[in-house]
N, C-alpha and C. Protein backbone atom coordinates (compact mmCIF):
# COMPACT_ATOMS: atom_id res chain seq x y z
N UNK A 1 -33.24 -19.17 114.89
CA UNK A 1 -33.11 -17.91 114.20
C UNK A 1 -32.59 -16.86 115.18
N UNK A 2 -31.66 -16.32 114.56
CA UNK A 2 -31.31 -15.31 115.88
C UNK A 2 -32.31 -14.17 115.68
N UNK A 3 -31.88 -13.09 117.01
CA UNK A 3 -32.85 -11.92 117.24
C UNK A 3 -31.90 -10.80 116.79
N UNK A 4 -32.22 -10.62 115.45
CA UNK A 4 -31.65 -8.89 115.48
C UNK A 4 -32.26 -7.51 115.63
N UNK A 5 -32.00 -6.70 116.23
CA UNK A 5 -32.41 -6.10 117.06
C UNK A 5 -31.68 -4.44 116.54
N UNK A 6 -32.95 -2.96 116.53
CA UNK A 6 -32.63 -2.27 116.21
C UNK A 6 -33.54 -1.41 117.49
N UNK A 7 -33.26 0.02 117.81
CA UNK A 7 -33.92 0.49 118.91
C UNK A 7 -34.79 1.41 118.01
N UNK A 8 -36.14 1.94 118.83
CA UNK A 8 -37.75 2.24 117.90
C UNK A 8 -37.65 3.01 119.07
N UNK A 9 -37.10 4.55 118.93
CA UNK A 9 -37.56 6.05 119.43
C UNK A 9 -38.95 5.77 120.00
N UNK A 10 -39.56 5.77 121.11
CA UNK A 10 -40.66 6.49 121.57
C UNK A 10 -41.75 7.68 121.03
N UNK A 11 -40.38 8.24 120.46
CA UNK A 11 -41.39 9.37 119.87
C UNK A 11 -40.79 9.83 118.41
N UNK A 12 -40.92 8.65 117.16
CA UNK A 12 -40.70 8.98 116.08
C UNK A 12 -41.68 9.08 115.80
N UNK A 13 -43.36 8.94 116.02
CA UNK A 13 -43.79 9.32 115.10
C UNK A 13 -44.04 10.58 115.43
N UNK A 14 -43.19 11.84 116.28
CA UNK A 14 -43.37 13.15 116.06
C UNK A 14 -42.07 13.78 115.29
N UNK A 15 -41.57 13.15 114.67
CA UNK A 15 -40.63 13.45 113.92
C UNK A 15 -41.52 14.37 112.45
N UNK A 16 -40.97 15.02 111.87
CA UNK A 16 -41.75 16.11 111.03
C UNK A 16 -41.63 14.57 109.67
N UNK A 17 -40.70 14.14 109.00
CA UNK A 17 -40.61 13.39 108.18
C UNK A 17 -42.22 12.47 108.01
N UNK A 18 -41.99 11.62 109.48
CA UNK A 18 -42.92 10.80 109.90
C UNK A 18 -44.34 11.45 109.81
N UNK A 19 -44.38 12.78 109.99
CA UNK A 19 -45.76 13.16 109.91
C UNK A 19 -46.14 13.31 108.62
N UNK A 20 -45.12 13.71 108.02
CA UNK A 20 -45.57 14.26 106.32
C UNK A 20 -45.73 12.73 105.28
N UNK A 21 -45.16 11.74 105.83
CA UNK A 21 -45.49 10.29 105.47
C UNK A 21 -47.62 10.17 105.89
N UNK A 22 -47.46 10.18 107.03
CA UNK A 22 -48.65 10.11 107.70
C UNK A 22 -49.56 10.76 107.49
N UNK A 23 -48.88 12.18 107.15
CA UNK A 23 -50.49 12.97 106.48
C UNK A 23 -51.06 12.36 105.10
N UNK A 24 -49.83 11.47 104.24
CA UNK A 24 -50.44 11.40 103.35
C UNK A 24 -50.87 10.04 103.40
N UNK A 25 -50.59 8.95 104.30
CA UNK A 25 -50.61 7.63 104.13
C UNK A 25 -51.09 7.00 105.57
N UNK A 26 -51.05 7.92 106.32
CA UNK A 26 -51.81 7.63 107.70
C UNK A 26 -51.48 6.53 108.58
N UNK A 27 -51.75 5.79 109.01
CA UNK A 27 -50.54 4.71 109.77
C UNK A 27 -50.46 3.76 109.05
N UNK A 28 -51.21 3.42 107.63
CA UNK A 28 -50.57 2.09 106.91
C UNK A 28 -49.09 2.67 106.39
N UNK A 29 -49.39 3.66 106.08
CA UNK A 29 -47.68 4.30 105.60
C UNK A 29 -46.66 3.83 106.77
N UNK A 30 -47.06 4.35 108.00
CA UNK A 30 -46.04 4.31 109.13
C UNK A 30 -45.91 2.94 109.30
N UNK A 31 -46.68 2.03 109.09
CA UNK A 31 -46.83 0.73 109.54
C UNK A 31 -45.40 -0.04 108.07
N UNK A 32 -45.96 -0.40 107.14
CA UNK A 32 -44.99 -0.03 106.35
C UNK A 32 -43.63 0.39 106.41
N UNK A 33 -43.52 1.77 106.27
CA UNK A 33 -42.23 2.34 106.77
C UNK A 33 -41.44 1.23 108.15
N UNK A 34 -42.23 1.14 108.99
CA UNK A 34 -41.53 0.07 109.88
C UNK A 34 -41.26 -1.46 109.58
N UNK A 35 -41.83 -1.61 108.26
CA UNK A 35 -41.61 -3.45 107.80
C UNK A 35 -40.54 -3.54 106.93
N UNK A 36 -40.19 -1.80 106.57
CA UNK A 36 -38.96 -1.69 105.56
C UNK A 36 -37.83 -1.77 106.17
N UNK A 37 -37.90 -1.35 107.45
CA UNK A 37 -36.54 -0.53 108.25
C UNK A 37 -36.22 -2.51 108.87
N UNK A 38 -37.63 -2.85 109.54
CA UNK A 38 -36.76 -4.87 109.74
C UNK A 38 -36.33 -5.01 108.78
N UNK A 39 -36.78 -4.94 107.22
CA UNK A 39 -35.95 -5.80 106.41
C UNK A 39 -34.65 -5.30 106.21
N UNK A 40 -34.43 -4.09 106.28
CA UNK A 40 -33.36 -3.14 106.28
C UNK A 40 -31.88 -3.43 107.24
N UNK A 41 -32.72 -3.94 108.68
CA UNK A 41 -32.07 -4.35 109.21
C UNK A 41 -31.36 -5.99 109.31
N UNK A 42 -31.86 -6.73 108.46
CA UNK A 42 -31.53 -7.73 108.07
C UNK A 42 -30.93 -8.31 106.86
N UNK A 43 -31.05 -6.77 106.38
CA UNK A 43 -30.18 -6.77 105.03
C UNK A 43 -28.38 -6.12 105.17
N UNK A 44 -27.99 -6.92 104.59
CA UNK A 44 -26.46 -6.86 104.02
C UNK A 44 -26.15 -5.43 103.85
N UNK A 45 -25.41 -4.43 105.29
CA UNK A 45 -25.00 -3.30 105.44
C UNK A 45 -25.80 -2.53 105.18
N UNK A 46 -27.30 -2.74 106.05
CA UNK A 46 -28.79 -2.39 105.57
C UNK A 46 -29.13 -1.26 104.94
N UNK A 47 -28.86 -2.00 103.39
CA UNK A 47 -29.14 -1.92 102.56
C UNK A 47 -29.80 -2.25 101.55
N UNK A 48 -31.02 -1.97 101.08
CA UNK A 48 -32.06 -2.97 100.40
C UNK A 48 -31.93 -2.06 98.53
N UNK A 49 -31.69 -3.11 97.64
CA UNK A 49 -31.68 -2.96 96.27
C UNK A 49 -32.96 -2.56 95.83
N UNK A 50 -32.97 -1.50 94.73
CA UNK A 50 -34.17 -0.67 94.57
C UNK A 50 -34.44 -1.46 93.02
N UNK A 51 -34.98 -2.73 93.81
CA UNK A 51 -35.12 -3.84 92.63
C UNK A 51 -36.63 -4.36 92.52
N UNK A 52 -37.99 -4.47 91.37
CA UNK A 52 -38.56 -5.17 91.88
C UNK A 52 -39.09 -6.38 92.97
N UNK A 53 -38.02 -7.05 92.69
CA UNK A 53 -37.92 -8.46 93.68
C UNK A 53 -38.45 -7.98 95.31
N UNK A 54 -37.50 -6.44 95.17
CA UNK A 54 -37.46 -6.29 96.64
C UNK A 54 -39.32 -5.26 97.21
N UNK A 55 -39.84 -5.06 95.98
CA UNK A 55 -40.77 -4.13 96.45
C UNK A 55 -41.90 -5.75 96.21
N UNK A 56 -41.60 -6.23 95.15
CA UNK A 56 -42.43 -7.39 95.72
C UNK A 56 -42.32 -7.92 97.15
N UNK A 57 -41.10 -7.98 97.59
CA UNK A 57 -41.07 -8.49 98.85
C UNK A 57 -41.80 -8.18 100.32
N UNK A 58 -41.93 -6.54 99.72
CA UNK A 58 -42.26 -5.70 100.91
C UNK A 58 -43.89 -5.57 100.65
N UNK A 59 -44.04 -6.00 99.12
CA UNK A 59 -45.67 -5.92 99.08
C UNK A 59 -46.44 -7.28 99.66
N UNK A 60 -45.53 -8.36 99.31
CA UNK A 60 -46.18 -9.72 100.28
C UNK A 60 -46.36 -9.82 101.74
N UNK A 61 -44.88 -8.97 102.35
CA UNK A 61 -45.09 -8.82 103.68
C UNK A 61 -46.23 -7.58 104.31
N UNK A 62 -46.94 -7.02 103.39
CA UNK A 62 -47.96 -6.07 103.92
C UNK A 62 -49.33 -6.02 103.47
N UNK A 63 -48.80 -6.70 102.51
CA UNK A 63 -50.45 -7.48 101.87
C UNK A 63 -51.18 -6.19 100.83
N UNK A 64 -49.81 -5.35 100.53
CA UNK A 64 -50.65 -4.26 99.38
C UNK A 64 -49.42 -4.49 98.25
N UNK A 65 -49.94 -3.72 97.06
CA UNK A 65 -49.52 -4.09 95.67
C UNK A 65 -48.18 -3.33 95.52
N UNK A 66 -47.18 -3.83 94.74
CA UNK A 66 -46.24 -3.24 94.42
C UNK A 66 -46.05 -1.90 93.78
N UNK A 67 -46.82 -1.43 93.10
CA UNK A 67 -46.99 0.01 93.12
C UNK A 67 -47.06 1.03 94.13
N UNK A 68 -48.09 0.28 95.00
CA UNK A 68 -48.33 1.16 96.42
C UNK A 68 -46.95 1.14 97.14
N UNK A 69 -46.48 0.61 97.18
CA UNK A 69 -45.02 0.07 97.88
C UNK A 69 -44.05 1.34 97.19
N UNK A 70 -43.69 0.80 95.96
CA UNK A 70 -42.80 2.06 95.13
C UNK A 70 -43.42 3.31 95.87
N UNK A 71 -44.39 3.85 95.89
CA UNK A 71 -45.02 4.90 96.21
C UNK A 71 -44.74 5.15 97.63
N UNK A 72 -45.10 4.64 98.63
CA UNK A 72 -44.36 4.70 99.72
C UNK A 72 -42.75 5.25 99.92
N UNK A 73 -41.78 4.06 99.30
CA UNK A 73 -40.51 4.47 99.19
C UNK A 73 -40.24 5.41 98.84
N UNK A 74 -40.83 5.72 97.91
CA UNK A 74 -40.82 7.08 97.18
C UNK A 74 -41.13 8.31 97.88
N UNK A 75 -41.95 8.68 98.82
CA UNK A 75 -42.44 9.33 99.45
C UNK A 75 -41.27 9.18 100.38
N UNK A 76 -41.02 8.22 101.44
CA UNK A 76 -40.03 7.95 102.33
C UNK A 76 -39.00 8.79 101.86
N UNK A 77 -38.60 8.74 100.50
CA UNK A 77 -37.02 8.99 99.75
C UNK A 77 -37.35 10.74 99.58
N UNK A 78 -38.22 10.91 99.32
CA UNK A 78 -38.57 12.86 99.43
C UNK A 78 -38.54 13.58 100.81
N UNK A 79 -39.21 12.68 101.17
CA UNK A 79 -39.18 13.40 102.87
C UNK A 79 -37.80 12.96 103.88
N UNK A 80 -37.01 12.21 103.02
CA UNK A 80 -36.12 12.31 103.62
C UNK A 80 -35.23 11.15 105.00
N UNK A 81 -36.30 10.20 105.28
CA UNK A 81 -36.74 9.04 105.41
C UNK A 81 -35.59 8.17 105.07
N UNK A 82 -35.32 8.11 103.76
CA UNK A 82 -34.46 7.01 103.19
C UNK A 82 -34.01 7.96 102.20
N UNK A 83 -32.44 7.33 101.85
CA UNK A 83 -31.98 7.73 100.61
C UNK A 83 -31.52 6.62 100.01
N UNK A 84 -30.52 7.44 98.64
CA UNK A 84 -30.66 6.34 97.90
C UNK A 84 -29.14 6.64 97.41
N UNK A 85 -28.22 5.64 97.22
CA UNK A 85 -26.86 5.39 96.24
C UNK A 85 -27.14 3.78 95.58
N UNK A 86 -26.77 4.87 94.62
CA UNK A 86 -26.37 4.25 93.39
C UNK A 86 -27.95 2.88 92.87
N UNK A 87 -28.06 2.03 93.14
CA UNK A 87 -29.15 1.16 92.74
C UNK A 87 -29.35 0.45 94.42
N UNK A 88 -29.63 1.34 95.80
CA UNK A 88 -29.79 1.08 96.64
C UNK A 88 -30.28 2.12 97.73
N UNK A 89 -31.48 1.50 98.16
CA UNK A 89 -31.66 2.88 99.17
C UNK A 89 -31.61 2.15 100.58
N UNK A 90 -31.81 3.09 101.95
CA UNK A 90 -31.19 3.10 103.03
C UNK A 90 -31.43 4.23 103.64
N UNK A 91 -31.61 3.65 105.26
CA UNK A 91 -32.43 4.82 106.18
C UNK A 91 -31.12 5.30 107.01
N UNK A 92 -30.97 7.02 106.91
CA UNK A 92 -29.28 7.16 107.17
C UNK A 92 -29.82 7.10 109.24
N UNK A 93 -30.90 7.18 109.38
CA UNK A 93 -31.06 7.41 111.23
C UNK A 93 -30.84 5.70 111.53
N UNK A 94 -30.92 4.73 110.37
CA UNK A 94 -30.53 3.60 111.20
C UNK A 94 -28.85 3.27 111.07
N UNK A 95 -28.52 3.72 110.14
CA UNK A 95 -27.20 3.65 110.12
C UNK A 95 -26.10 3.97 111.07
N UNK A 96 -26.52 5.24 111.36
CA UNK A 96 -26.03 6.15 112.38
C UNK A 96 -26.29 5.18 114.19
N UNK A 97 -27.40 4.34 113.80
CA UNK A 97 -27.90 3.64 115.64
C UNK A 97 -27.26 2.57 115.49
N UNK A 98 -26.84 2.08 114.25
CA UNK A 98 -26.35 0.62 113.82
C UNK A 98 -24.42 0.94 114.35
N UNK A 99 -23.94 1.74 114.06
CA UNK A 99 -22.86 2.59 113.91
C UNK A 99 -22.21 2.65 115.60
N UNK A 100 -23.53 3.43 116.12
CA UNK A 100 -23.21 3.56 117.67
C UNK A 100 -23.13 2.01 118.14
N UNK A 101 -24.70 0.96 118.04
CA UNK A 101 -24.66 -0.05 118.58
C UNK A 101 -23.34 -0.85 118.51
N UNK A 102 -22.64 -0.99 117.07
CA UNK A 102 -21.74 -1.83 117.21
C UNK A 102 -20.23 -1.11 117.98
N UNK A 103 -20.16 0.14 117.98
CA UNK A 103 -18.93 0.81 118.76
C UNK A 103 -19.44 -0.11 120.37
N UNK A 104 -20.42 0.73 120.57
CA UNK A 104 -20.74 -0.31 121.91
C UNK A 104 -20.37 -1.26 122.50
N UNK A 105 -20.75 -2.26 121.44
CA UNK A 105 -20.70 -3.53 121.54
C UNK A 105 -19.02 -4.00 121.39
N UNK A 106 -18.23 -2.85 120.26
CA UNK A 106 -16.86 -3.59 120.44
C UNK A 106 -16.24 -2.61 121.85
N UNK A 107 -17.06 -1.83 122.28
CA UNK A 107 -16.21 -1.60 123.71
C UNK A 107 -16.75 -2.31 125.02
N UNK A 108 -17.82 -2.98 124.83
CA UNK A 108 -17.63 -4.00 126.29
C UNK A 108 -16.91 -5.12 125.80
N UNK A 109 -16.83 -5.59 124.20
CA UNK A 109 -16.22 -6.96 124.41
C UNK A 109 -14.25 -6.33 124.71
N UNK A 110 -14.18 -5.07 124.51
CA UNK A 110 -12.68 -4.75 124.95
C UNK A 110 -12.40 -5.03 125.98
N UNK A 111 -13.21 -4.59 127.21
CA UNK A 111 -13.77 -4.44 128.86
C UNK A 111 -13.68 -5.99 129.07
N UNK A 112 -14.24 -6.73 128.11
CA UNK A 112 -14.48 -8.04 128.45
C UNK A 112 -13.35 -8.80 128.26
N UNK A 113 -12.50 -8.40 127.39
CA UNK A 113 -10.85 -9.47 126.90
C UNK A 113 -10.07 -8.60 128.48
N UNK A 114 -10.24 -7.01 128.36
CA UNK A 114 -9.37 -6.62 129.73
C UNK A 114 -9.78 -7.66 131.02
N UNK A 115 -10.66 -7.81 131.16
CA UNK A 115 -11.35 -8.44 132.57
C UNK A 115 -10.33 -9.67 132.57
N UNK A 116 -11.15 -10.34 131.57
CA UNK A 116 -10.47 -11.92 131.67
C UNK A 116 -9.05 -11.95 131.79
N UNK A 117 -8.12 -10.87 130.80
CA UNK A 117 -6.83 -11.01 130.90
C UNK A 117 -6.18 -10.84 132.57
N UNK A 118 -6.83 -10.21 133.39
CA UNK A 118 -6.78 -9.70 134.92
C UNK A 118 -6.79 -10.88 135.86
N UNK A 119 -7.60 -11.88 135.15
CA UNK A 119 -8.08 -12.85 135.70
C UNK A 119 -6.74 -13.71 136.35
């Protein structure tokens, strides 16, 4: 299985969003909120469908009920957390790290075709 890999701020949970999650949901919220953003990141232009299937999904992986889940997202999606197009929501601060990572990544493999061509 490969390792995909997203970077976790040091200090998001002083982010104002994160707190107003937390005041109301306390770290199972935050805990949560972080099992959405892996699947997020393993989803197809991470993007997760605002489909039962998928809040079931997120309720098996946390071991609380699909309501509580909607409720979460929901909260996430007010505070700002996640938004939402069209029949899909999505966290725009991972987008934006996903965005940088891969510029990154296509400028060492540039560095890397220059090198070899030198060779």
């Amino acid at each position: 299985m490969k390792l995909l890999t997203f970077s976790h701020s040091s200090n998001k949970r002083n982010d104002t969003r994160i707190k107003a999650l937390r005041k109301k949901y306390a770290m199972m919220g935050y805990g949560i909120y972080w099992v959405i953003l892996e699947m997020m990141r393993e989803a197809d232009n991470y993007y997760l469908p605002l489909k039962e299937y998928i809040y079931e999904a997120i309720a098996e992986e946390t071991g609380k009920n699909v309501s509580f889940i909607k409720e979460i997202i929901d909260k996430c999606i007010d505070v700002e957390l996640f938004e939402t197009q069209e029949e899909h929501f999505y966290c725009p601060d991972m987008l934006a790290e996903m965005a940088h990572k891969e510029k990154i990544s296509e400028i060492r493999a540039e560095a890397g075709r220059k090198t070899k061509g030198k060779q």
